[in-house]
C-alpha atoms as a PDB file:
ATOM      1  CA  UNK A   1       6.505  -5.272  30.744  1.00  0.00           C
ATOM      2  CA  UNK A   2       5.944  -4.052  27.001  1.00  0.00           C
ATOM      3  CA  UNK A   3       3.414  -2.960  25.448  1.00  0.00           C
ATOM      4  CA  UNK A   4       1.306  -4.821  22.886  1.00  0.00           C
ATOM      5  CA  UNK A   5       2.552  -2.279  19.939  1.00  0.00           C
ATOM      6  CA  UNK A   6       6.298  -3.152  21.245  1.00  0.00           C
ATOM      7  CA  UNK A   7       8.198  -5.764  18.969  1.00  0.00           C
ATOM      8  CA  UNK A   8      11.834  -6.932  19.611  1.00  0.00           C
ATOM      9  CA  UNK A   9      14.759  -7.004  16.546  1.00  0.00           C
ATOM     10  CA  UNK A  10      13.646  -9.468  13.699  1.00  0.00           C
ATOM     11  CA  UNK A  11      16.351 -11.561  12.252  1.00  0.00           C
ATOM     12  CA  UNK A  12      16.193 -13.272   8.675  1.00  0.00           C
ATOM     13  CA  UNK A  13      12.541 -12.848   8.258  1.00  0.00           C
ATOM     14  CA  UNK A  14      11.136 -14.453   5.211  1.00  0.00           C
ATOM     15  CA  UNK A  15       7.810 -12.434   3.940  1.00  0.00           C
ATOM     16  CA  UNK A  16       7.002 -14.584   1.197  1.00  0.00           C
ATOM     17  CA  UNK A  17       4.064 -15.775  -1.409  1.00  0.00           C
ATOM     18  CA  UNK A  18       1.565 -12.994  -0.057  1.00  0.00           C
ATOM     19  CA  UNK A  19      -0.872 -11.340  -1.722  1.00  0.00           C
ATOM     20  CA  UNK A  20      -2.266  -7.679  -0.505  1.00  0.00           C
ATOM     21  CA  UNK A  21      -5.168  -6.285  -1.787  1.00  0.00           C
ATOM     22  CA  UNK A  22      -6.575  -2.410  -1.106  1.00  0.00           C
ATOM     23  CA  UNK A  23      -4.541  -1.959   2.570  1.00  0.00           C
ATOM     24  CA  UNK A  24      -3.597   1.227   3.769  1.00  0.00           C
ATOM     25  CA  UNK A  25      -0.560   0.090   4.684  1.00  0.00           C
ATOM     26  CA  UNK A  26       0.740  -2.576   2.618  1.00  0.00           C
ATOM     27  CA  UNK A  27       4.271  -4.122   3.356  1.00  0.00           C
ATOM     28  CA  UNK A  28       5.872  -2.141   5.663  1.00  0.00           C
ATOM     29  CA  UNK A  29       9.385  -2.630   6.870  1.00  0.00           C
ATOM     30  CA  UNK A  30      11.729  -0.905   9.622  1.00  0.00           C
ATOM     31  CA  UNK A  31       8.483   1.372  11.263  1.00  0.00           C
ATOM     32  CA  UNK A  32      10.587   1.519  14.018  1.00  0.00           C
ATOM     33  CA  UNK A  33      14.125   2.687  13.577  1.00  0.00           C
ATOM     34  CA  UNK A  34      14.841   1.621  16.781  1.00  0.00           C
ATOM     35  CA  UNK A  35      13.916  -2.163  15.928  1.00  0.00           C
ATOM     36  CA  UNK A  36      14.904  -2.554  12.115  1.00  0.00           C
ATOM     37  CA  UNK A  37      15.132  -5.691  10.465  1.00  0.00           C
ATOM     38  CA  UNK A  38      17.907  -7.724   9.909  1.00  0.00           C
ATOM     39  CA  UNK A  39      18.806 -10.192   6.999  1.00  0.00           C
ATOM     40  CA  UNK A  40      14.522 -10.175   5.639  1.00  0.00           C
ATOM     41  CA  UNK A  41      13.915 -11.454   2.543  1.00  0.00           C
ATOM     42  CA  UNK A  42      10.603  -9.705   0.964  1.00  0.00           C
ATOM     43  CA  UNK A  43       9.932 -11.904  -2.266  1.00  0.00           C
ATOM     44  CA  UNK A  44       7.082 -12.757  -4.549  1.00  0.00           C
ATOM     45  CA  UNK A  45       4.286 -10.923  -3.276  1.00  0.00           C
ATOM     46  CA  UNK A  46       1.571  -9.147  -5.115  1.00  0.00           C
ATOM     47  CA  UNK A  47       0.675  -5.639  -3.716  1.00  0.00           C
ATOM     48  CA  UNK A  48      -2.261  -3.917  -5.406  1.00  0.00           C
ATOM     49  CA  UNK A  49      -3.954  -0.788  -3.656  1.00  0.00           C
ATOM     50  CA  UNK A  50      -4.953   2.700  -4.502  1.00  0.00           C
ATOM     51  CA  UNK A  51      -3.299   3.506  -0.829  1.00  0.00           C
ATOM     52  CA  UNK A  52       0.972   3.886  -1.297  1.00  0.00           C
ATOM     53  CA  UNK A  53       3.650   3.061  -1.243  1.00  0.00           C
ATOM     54  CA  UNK A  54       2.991  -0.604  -1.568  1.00  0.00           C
ATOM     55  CA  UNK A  55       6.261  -1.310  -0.223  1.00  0.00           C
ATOM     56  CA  UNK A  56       7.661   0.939   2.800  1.00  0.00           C
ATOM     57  CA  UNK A  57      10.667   0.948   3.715  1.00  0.00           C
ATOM     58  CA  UNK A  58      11.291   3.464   6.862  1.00  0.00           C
ATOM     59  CA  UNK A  59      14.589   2.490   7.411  1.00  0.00           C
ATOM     60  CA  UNK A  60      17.090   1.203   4.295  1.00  0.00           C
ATOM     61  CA  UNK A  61      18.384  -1.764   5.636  1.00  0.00           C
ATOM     62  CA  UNK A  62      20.161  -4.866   4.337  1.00  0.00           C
ATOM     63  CA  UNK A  63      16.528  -6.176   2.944  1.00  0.00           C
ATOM     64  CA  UNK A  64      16.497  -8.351  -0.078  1.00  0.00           C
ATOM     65  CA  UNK A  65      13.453  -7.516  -2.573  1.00  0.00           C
ATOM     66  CA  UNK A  66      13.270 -10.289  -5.174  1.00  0.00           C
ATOM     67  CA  UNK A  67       9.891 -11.165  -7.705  1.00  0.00           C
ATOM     68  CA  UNK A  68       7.517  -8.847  -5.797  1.00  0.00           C
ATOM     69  CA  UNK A  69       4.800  -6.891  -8.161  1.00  0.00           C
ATOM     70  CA  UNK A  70       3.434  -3.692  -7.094  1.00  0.00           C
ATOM     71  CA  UNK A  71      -0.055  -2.161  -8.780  1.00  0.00           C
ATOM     72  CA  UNK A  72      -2.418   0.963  -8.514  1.00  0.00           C
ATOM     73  CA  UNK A  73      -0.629   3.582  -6.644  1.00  0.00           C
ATOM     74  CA  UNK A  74       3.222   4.253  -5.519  1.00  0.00           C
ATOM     75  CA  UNK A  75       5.184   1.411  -5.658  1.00  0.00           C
ATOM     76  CA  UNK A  76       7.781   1.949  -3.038  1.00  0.00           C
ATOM     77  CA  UNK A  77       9.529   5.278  -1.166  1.00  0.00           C
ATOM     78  CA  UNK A  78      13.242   3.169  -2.179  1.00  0.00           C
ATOM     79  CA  UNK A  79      14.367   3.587  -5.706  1.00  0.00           C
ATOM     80  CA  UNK A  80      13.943  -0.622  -6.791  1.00  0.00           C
ATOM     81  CA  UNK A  81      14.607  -2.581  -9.824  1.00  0.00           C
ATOM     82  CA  UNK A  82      11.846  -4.504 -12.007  1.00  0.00           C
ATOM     83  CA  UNK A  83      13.893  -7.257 -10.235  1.00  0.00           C
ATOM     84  CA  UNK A  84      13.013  -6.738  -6.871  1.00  0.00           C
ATOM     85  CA  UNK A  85       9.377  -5.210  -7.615  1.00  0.00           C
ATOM     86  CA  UNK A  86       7.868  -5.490 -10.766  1.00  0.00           C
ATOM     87  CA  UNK A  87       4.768  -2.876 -11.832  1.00  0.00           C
ATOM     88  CA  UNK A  88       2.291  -4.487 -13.427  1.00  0.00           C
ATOM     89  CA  UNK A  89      -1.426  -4.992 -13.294  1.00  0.00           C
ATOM     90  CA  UNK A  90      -1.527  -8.414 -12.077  1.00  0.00           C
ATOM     91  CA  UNK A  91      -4.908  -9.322 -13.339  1.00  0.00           C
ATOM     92  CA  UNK A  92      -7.217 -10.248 -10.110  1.00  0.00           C
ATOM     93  CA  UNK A  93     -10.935 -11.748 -10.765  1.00  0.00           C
ATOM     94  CA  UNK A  94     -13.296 -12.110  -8.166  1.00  0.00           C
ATOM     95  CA  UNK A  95     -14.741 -15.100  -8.169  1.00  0.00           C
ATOM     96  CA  UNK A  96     -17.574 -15.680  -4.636  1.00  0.00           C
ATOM     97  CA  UNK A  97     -16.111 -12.719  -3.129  1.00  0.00           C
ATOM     98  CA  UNK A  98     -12.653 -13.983  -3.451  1.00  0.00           C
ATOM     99  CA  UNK A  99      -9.609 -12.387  -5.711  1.00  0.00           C
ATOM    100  CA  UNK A 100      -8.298 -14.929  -7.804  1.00  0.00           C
ATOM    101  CA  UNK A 101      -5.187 -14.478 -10.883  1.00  0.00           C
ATOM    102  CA  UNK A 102      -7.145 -14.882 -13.958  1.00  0.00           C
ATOM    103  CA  UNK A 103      -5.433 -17.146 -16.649  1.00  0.00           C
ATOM    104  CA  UNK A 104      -3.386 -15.079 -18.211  1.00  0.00           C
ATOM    105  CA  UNK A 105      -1.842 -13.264 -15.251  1.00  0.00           C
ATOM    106  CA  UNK A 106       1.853 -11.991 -15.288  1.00  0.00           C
ATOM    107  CA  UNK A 107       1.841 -13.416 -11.071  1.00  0.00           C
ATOM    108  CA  UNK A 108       1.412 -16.814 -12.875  1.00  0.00           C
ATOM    109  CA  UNK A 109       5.055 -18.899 -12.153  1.00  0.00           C
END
C-alpha cells in the first residue's frame, strides 16, 4: 500500500497553458529523484510570484521548456533560454477578484 504523498514514474507529461499566480511552490519538477520525469513537456505557462524559483527543477532531466514566462522573483535553479522561459512582467488585471492579461500583455498569442 502507498502512501498518499507516493507517486509512480511519469512518462511524456504535457504541463501546458497554466497560469500560477503568488504559490510557494510554483512548477516543480523531479521532487523526487527517485521518481523523475520522463519525456515532460513544460510549455506556455505564466509563473508570477514573489516566492522562487518559479520553475524547479530537482533533478535535470530530459524536460522540454518551450514559451513559458517567469515574473517577480527567481526564475528557475537551471540556467534556461528566453526560449524556454521568458522574464517578463506579464501584465495581470484583476477584474471581480479574478487575474486577467490586460490588452497589451506580452502572454497575448
Amino acid at each position: 500500500m502507498h502512501d498518499l504523498v507516493d507517486h509512480w514514474h511519469s512518462y511524456r507529461v504535457q504541463v501546458t497553458n497554466n497560469t500560477v499566480i503568488d504559490s510557494t511552490r510554483s512548477i516543480t519538477i523531479a521532487r523526487s529523484h527517485q521518481y523523475a520525469p520522463v519525456d515532460t513537456i513544460i510549455a506556455n505557462n505564466i509563473v508570477k510570484s514573489s516566492f522562487g524559483p518559479l520553475y524547479n527543477e530537482h533533478m535535470q532531466t530530459n524536460t522540454v521548456f518551450e514559451g513559458n514566462i517567469g515574473f517577480g522573483a527567481t526564475l528557475d535553479n537551471v540556467p534556461r533560454t528566453s526560449a524556454e522561459i521568458q522574464t517578463v512582467d506579464p501584465l495581470f488585471t484583476t477584474v471581480n477578484g479574478l487575474q486577467k492579461l490586460t490588452a497589451s500583455s506580452p502572454a497575448i498569442n
